[in-house]
C-alpha atoms as a PDB file:
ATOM      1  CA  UNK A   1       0.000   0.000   0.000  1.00  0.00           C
ATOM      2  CA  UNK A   2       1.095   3.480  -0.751  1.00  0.00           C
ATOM      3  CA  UNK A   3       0.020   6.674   0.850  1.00  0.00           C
ATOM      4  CA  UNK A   4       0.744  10.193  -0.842  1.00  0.00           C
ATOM      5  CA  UNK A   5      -0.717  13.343   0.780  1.00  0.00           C
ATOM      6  CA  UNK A   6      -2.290  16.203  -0.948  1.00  0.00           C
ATOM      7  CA  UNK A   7      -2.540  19.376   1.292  1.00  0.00           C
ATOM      8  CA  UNK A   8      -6.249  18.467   3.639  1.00  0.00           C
ATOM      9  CA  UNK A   9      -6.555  14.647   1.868  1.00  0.00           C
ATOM     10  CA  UNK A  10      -4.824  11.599   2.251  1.00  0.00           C
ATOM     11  CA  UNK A  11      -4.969   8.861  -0.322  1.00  0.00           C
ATOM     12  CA  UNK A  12      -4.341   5.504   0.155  1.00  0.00           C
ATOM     13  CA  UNK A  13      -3.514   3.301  -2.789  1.00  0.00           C
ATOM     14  CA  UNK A  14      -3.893  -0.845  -2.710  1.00  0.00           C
ATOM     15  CA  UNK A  15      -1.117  -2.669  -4.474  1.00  0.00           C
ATOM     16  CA  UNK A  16      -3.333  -4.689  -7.295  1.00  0.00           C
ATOM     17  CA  UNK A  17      -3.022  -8.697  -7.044  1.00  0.00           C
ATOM     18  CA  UNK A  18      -3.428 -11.113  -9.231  1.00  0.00           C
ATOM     19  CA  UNK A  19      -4.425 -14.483  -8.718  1.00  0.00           C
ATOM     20  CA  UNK A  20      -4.197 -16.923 -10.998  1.00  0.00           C
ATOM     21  CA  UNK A  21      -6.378 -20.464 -11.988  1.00  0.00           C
ATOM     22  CA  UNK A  22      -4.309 -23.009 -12.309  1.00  0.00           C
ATOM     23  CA  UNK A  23      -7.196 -25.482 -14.155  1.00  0.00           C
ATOM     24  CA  UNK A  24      -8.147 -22.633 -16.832  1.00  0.00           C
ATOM     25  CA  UNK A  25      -4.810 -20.788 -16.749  1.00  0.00           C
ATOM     26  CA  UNK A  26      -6.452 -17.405 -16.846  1.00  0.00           C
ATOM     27  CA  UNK A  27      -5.323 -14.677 -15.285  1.00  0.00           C
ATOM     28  CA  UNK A  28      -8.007 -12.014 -12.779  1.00  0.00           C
ATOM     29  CA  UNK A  29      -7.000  -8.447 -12.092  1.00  0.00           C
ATOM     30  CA  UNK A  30      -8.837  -7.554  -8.605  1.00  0.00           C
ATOM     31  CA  UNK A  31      -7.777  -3.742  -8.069  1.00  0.00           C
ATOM     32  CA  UNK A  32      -8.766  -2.430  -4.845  1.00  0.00           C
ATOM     33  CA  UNK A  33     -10.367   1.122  -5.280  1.00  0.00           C
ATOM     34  CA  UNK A  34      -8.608   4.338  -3.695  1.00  0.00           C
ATOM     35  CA  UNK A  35      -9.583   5.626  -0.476  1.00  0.00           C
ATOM     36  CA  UNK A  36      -9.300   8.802   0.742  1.00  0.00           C
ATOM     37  CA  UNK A  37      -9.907  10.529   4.128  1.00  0.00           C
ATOM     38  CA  UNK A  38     -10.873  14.385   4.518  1.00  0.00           C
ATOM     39  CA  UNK A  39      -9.410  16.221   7.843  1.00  0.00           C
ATOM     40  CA  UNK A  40     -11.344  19.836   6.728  1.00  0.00           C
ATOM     41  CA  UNK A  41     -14.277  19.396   9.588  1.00  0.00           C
ATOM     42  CA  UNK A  42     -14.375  22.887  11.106  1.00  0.00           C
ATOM     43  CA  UNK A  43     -15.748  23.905  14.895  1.00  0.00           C
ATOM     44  CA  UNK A  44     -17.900  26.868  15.369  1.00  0.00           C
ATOM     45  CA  UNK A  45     -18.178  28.175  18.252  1.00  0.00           C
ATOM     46  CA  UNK A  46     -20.971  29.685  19.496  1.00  0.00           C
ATOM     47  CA  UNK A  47     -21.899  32.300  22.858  1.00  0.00           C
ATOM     48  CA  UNK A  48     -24.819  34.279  24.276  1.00  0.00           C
ATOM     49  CA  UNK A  49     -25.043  35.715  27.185  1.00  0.00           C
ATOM     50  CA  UNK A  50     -27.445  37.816  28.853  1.00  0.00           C
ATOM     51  CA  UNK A  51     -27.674  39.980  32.524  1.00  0.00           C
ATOM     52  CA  UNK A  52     -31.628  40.408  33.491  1.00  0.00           C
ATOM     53  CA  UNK A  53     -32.435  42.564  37.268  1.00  0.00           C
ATOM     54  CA  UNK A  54     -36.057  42.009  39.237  1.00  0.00           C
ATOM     55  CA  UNK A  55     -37.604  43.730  42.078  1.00  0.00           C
ATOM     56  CA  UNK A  56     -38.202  41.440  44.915  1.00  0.00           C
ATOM     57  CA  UNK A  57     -41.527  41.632  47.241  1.00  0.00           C
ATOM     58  CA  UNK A  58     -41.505  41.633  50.709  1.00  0.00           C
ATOM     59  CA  UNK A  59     -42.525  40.065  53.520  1.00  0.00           C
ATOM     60  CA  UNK A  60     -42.584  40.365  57.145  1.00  0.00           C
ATOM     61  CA  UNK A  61     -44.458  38.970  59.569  1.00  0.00           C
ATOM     62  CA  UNK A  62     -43.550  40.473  62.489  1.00  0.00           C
ATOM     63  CA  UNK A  63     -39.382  40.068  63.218  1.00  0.00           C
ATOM     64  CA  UNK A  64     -39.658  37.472  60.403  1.00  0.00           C
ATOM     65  CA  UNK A  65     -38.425  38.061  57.368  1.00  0.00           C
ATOM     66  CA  UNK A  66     -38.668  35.568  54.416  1.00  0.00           C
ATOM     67  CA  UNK A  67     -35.384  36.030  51.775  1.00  0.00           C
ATOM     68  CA  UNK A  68     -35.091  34.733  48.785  1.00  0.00           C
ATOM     69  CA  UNK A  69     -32.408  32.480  50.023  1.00  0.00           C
ATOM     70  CA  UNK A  70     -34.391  30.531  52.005  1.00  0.00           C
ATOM     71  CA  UNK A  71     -37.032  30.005  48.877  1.00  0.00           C
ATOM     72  CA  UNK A  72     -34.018  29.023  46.866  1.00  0.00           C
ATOM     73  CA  UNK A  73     -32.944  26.355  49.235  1.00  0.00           C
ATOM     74  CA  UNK A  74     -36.579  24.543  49.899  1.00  0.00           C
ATOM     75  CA  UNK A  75     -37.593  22.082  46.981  1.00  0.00           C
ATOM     76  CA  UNK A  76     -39.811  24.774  45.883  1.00  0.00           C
ATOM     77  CA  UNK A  77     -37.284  27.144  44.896  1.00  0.00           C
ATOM     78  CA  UNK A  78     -35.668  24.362  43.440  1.00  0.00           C
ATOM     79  CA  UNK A  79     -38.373  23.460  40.955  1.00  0.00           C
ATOM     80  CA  UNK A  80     -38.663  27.157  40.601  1.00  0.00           C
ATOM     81  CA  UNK A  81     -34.976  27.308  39.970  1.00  0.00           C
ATOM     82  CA  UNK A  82     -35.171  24.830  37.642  1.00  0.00           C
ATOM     83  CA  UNK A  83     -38.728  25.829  35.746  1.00  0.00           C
ATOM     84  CA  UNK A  84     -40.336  22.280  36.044  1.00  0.00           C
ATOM     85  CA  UNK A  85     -43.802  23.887  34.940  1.00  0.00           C
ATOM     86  CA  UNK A  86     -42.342  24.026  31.645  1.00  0.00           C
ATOM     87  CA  UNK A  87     -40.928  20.399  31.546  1.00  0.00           C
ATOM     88  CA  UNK A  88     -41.782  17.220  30.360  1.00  0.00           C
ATOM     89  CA  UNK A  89     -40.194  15.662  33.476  1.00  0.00           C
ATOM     90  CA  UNK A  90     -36.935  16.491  36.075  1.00  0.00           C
ATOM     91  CA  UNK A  91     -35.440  13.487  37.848  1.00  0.00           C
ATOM     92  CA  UNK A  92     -33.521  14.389  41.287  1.00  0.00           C
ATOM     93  CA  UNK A  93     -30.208  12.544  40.722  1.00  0.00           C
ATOM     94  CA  UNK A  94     -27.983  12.760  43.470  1.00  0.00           C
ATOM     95  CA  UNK A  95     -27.334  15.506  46.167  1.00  0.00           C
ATOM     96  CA  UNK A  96     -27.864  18.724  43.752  1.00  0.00           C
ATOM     97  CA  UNK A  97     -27.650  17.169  40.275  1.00  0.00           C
ATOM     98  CA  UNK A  98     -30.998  17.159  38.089  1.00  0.00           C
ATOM     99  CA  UNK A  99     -31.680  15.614  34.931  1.00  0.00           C
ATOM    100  CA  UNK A 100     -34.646  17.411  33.316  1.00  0.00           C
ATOM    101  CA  UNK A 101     -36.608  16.214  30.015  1.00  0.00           C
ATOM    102  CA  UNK A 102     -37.977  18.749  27.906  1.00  0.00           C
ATOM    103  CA  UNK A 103     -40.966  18.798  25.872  1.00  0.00           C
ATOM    104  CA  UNK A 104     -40.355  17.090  21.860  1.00  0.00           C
ATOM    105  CA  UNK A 105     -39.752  19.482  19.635  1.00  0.00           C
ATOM    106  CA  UNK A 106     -39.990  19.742  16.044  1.00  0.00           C
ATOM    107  CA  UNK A 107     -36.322  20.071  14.136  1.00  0.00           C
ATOM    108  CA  UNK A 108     -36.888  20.019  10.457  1.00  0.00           C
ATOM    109  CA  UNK A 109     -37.876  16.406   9.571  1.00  0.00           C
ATOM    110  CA  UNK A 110     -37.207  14.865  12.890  1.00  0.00           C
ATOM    111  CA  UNK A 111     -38.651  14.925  16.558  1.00  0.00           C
ATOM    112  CA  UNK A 112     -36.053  16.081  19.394  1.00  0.00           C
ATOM    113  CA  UNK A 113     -36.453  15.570  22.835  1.00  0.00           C
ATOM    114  CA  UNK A 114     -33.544  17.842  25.207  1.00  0.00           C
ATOM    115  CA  UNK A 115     -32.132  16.187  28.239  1.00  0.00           C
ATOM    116  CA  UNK A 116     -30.482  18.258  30.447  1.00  0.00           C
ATOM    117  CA  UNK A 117     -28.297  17.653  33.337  1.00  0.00           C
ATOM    118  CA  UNK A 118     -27.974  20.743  35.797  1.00  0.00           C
ATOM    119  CA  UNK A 119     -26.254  21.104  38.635  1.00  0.00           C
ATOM    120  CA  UNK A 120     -27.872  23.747  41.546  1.00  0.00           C
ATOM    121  CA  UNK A 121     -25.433  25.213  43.886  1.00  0.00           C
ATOM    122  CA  UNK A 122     -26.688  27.453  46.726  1.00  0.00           C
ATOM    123  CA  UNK A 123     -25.074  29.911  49.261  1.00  0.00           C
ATOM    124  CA  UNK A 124     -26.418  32.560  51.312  1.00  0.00           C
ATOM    125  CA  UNK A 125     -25.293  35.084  49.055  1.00  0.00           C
ATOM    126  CA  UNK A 126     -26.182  33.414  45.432  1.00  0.00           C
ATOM    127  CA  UNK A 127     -27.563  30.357  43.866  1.00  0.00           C
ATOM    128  CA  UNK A 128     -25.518  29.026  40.982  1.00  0.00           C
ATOM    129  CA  UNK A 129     -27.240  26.694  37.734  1.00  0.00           C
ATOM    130  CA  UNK A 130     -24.570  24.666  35.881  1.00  0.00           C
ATOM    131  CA  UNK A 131     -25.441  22.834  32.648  1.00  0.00           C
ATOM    132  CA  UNK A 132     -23.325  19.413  33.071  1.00  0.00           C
ATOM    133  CA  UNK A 133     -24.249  17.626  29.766  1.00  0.00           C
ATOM    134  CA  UNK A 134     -26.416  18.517  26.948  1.00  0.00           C
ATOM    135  CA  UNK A 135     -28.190  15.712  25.013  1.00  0.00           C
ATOM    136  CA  UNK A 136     -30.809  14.911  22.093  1.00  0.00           C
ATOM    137  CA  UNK A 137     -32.992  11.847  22.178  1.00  0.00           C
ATOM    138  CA  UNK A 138     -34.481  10.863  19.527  1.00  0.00           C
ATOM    139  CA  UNK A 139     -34.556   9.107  15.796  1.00  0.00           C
ATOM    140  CA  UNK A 140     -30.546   6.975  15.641  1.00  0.00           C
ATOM    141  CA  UNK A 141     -30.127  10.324  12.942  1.00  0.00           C
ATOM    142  CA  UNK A 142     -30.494  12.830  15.853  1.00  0.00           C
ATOM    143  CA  UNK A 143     -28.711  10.880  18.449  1.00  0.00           C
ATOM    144  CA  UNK A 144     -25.921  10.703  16.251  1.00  0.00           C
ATOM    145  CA  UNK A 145     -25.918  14.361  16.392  1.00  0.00           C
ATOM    146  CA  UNK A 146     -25.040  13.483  20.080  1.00  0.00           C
ATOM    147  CA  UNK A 147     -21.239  13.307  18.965  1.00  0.00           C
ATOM    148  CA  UNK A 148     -21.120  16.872  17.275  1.00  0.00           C
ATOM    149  CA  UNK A 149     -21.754  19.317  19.612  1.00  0.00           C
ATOM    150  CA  UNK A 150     -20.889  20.551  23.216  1.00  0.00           C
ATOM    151  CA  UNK A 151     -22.664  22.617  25.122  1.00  0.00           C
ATOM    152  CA  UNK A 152     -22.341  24.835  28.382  1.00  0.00           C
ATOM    153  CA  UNK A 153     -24.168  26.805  30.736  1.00  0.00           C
ATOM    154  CA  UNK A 154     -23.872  28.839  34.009  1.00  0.00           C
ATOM    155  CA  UNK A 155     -26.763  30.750  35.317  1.00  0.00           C
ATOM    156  CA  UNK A 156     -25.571  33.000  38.928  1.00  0.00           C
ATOM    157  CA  UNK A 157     -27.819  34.440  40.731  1.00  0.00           C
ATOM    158  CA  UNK A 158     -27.400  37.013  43.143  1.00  0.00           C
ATOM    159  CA  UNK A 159     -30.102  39.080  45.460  1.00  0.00           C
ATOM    160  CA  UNK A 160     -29.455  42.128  46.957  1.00  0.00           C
ATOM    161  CA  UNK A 161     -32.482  42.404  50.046  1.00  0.00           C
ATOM    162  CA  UNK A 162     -30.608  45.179  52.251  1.00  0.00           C
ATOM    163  CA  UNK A 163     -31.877  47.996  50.871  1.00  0.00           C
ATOM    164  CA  UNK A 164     -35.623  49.096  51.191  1.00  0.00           C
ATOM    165  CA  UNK A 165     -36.176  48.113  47.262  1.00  0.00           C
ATOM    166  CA  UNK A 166     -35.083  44.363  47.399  1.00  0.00           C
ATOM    167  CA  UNK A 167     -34.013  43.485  43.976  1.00  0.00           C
ATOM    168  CA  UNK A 168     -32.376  39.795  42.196  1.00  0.00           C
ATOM    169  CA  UNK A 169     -29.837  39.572  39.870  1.00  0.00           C
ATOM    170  CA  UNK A 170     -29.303  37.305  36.686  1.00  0.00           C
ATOM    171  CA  UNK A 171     -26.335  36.261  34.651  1.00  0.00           C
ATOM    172  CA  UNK A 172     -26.474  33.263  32.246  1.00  0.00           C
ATOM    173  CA  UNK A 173     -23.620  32.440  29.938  1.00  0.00           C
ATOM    174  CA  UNK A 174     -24.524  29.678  27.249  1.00  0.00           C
ATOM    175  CA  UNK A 175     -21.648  28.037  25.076  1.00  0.00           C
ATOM    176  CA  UNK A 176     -21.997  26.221  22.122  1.00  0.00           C
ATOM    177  CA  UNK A 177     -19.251  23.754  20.346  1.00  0.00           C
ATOM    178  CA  UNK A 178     -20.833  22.789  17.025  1.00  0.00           C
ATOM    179  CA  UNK A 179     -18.968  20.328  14.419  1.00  0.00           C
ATOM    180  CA  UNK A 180     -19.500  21.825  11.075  1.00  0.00           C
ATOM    181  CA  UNK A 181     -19.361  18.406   8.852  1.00  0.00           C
ATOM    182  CA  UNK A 182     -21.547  18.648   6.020  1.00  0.00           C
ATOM    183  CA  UNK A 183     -21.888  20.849   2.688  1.00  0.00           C
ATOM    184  CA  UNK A 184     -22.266  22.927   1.565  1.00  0.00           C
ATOM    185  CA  UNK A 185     -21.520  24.258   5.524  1.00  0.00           C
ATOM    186  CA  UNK A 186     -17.751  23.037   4.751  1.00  0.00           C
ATOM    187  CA  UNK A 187     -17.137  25.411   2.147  1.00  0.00           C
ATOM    188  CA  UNK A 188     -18.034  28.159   3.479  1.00  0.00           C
ATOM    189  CA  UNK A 189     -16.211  30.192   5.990  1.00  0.00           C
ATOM    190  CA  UNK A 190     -16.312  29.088   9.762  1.00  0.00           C
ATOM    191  CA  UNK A 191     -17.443  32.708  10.186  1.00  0.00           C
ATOM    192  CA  UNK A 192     -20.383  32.079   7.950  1.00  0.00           C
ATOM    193  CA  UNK A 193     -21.811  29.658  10.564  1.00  0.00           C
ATOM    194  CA  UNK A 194     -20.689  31.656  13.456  1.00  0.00           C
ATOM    195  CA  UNK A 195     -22.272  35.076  13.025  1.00  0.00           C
ATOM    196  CA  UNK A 196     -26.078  33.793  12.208  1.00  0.00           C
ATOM    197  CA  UNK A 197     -25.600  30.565  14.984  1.00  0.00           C
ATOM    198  CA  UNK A 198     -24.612  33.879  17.665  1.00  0.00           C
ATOM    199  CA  UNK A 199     -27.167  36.200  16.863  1.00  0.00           C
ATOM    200  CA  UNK A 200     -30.446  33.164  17.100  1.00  0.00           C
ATOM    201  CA  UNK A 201     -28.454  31.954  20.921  1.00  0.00           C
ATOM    202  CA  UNK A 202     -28.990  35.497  21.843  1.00  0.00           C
ATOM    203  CA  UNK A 203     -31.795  36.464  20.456  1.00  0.00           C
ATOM    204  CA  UNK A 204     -33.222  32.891  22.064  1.00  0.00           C
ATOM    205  CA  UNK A 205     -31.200  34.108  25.753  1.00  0.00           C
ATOM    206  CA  UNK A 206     -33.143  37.540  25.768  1.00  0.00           C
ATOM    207  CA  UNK A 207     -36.583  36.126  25.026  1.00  0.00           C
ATOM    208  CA  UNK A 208     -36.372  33.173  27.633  1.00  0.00           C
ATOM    209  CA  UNK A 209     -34.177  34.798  30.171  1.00  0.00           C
ATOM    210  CA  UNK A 210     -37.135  37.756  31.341  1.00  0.00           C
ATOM    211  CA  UNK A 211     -39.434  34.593  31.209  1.00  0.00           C
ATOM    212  CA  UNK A 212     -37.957  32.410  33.268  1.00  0.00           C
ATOM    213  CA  UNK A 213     -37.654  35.731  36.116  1.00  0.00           C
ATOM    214  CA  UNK A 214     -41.227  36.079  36.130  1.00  0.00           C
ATOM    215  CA  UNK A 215     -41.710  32.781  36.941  1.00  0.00           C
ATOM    216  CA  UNK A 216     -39.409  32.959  39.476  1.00  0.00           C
ATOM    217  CA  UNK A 217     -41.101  35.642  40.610  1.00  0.00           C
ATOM    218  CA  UNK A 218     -44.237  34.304  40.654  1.00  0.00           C
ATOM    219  CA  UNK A 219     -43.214  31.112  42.138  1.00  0.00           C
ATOM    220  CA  UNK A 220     -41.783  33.316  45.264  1.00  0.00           C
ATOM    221  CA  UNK A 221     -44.777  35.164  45.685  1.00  0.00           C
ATOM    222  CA  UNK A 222     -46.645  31.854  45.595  1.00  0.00           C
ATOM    223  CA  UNK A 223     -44.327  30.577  48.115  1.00  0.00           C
ATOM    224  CA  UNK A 224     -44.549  33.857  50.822  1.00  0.00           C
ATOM    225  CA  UNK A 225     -48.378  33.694  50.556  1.00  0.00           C
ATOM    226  CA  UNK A 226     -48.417  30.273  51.418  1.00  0.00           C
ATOM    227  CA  UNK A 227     -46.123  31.382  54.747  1.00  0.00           C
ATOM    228  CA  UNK A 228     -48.156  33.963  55.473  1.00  0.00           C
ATOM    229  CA  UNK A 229     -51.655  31.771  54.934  1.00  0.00           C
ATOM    230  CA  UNK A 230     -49.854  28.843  57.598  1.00  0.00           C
ATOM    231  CA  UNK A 231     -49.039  31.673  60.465  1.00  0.00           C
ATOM    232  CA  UNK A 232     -52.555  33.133  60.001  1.00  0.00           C
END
């Protein structure tokens, strides 16, 4: 076998063999066709972030006071946290590690189905959403997808309740590794993928982002009524 390399491609080339009858005396040519191997996949990458801010209620009940830390760390800040209105299911994993199954969507020709798994983090001064893994289930065409992509995410937030205008803080970062493996995508600039695939993450990031804050929100207020309606 030979191999001879032209600039991206590499070309392998079978030595022919011949084998011969010995009853008929003839002579067969088997040739072995050329195979070649293409190293020009190309990774765009991909980032959005966005920074959101939301007034707080209050609530005191006497020399209580209910902050938003304390929501955050029951179960149902956690759901709130993690928006489980909105999924198709959340499975508690271990300790503060979620797996959460969101709705099936419609991509093109084929049905996806998002599995996330995120990891919560509290403190008394922030609460911290990590995406661990990102995957697609699905049709074996979109779970092969599975081995194209990366994906990351980090969601702080921080509350300031000190002041007499109580207010909560957002920050969510979302990276995106994407393999760019098929044409005509190839031949075009990696910057050709990039600029489009940046502006739809943040367009996406500042439509969901002031969604998922009034929820919270709502979810809190839901919460301190529920305090207030068990010391009445």
């Amino acid at each position: 076998m030979r191999v001879a390399q032209y600039g991206s491609c590499t070309f392998r080339f079978f030595t022919v063999q011949k084998l011969i009858n010995p009853r008929r005396n003839i002579s067969f040519i088997i040739v072995n066709k050329a195979e070649s191997s293409y190293s020009n996949v190309k990774i765009a990458k991909l980032s959005a972030r966005k920074k959101d801010r939301i007034k707080l209620p209050t609530y005191n009940e006497g020399k209580r006071i209910y902050h938003i830390s304390e929501f955050l760390s029951q179960p149902p800040g956690i759901e709130a946290i993690l928006n489980t209105s909105a999924l198709q299911n959340f499975q508690f994993l271990d300790a503060n590690l979620y797996r959460c199954f969101l709705p099936r969507v419609q991509l093109l020709n084929f049905e996806v189905a998002p599995v996330l798994d995120l990891r919560v983090t509290q403190t008394d001064e922030d609460c911290t959403v990590e995406m661990l893994s990102c995957k697609f289930e699905g049709s074996e065409v979109v779970e092969r997808q599975n081995d194209h992509f990366s994906a990351s995410m980090r969601n702080c937030i921080t509350w300031d309740t000190s002041n007499s205008e109580p207010f909560l803080d957002v920050d969510v970062k979302l990276n995106l590794s994407l393999e760019v493996f098929t044409q005509p995508f190839t031949m075009l600039p990696i910057s050709a993928v990039e600029g489009p695939g940046n502006l739809m993450m943040q367009a996406l990031l500042d439509r969901l982002v002031p969604l998922l804050l009034q929820q919270l929100l709502k979810d809190y207020e839901k919460w301190l009524q529920q305090r207030r309606t068990y010391l009445c």
